[in-house]
Protein backbone atom coordinates (compact mmCIF):
# COMPACT_ATOMS: atom_id res chain seq x y z
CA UNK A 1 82.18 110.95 -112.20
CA UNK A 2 83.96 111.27 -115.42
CA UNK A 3 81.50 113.67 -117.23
CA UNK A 4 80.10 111.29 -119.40
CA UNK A 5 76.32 111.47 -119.98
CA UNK A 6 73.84 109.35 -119.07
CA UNK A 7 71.12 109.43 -121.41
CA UNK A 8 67.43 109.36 -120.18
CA UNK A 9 64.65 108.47 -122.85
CA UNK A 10 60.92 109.35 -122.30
CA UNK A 11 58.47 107.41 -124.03
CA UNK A 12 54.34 108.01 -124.20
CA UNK A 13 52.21 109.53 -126.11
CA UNK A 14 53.19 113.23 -126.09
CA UNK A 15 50.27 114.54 -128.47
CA UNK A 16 48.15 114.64 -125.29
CA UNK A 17 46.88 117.03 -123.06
CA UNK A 18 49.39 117.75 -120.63
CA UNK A 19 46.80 117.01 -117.71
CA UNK A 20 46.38 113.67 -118.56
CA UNK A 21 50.29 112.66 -119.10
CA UNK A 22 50.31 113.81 -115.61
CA UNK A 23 47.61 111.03 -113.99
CA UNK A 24 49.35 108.46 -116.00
CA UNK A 25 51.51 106.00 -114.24
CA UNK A 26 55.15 105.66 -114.84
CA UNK A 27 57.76 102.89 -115.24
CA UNK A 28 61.11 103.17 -114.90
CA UNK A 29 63.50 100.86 -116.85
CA UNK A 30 66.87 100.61 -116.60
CA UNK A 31 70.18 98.66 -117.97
CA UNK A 32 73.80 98.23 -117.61
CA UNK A 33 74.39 99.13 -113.62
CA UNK A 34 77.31 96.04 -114.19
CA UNK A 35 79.47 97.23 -117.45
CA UNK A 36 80.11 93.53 -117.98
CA UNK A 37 76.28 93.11 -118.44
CA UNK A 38 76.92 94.01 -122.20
CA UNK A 39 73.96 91.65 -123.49
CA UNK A 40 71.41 94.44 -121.10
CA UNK A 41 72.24 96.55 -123.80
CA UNK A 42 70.55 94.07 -126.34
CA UNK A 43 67.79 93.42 -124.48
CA UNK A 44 67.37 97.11 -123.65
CA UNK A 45 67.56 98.05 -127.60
CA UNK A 46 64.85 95.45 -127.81
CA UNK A 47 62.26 97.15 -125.46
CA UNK A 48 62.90 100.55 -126.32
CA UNK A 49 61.97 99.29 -130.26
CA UNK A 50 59.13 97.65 -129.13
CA UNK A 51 57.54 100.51 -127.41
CA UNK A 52 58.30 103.13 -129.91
CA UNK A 53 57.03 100.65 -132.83
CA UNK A 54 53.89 100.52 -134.81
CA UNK A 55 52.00 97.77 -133.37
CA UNK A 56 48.86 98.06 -131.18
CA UNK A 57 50.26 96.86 -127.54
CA UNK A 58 52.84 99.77 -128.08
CA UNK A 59 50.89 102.04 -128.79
CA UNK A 60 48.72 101.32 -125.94
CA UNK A 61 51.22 101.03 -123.42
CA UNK A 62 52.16 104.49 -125.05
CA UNK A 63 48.59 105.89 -124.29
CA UNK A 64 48.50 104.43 -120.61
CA UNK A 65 51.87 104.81 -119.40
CA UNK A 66 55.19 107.27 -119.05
CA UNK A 67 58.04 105.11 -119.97
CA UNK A 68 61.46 106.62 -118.10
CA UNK A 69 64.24 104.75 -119.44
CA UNK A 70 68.01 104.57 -118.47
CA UNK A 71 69.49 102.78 -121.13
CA UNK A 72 73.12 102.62 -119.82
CA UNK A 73 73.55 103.36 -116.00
CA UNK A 74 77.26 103.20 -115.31
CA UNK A 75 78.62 104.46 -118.72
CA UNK A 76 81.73 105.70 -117.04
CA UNK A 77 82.54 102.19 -115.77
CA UNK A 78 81.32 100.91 -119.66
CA UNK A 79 84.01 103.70 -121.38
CA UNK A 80 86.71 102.37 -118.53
CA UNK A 81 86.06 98.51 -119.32
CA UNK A 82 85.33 97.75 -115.82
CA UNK A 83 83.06 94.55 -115.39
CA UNK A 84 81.22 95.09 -112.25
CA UNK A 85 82.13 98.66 -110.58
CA UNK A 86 81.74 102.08 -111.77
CA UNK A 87 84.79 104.51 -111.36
CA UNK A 88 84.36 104.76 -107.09
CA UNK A 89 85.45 101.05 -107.66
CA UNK A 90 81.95 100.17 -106.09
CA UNK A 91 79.45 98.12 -107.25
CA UNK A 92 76.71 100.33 -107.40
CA UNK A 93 73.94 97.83 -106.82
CA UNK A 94 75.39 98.24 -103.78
CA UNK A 95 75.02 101.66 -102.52
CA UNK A 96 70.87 102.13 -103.62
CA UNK A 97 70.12 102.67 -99.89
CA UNK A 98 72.64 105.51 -99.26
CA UNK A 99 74.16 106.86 -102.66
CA UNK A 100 76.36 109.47 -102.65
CA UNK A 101 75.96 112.53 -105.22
CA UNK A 102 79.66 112.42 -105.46
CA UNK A 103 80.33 109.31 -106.09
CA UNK A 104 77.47 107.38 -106.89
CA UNK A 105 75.73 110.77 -109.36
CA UNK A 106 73.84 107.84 -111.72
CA UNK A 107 72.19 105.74 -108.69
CA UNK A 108 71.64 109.11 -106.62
CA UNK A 109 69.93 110.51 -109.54
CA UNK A 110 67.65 107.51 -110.70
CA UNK A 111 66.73 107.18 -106.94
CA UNK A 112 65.50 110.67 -106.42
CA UNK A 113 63.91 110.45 -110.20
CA UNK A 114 61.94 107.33 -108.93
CA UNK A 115 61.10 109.23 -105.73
CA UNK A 116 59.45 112.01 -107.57
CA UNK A 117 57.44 109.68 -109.70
């Protein structure tokens, strides 16, 4: 609602052929719907190094899956230093049902992402 981004990684192996990315399955990932949830963002940093790391189980969950990751969900609430709402003064776990583009643009666009996939 305030303009700020919301940041969307991608994570697989790209050096593929295009055909197969497409049949591969995809998991979606995301942190920090509550701004107060500040230690998501740890636990997020930890996953996203994990599966863009060296070892062997990354790179096979690389080669088998399409990794769609929202690392911070309500960064306008985050900026603000709200706890649990984002700037509607909602609590946007709360509105996944019915979001509104307006005021709900991070849930409504995760939800119709998700949808796609």
């Amino acid at each position: 609602m305030a303009g700020n981004t919301t940041d969307l990684l991608i994570i697989t192996t790209f050096n593929s052929d295009f055909e197969e990315i497409k049949k591969r399955k995809g998991i979606v990932i995301s942190s920090r719907v509550h701004p107060g949830e500040s230690g998501c963002s740890f636990m997020m940093k930890g996953i996203i190094d994990y599966l863009v790391g060296p070892s062997l189980g990354a790179k096979l969950l690389r080669d088998t899956f399409v990794f769609k990751i929202v690392p911070m969900l309500n960064a306008d609430g985050v900026i603000n230093g709200n706890t649990r709402c984002g700037l509607a003064g909602v609590d946007l776990n709360r509105v996944w049902i019915e979001p509104s583009q307006k005021l709900h643009p991070t849930i409504w666009h995760l939800k119709k992402l998700i949808s796609e996939m």
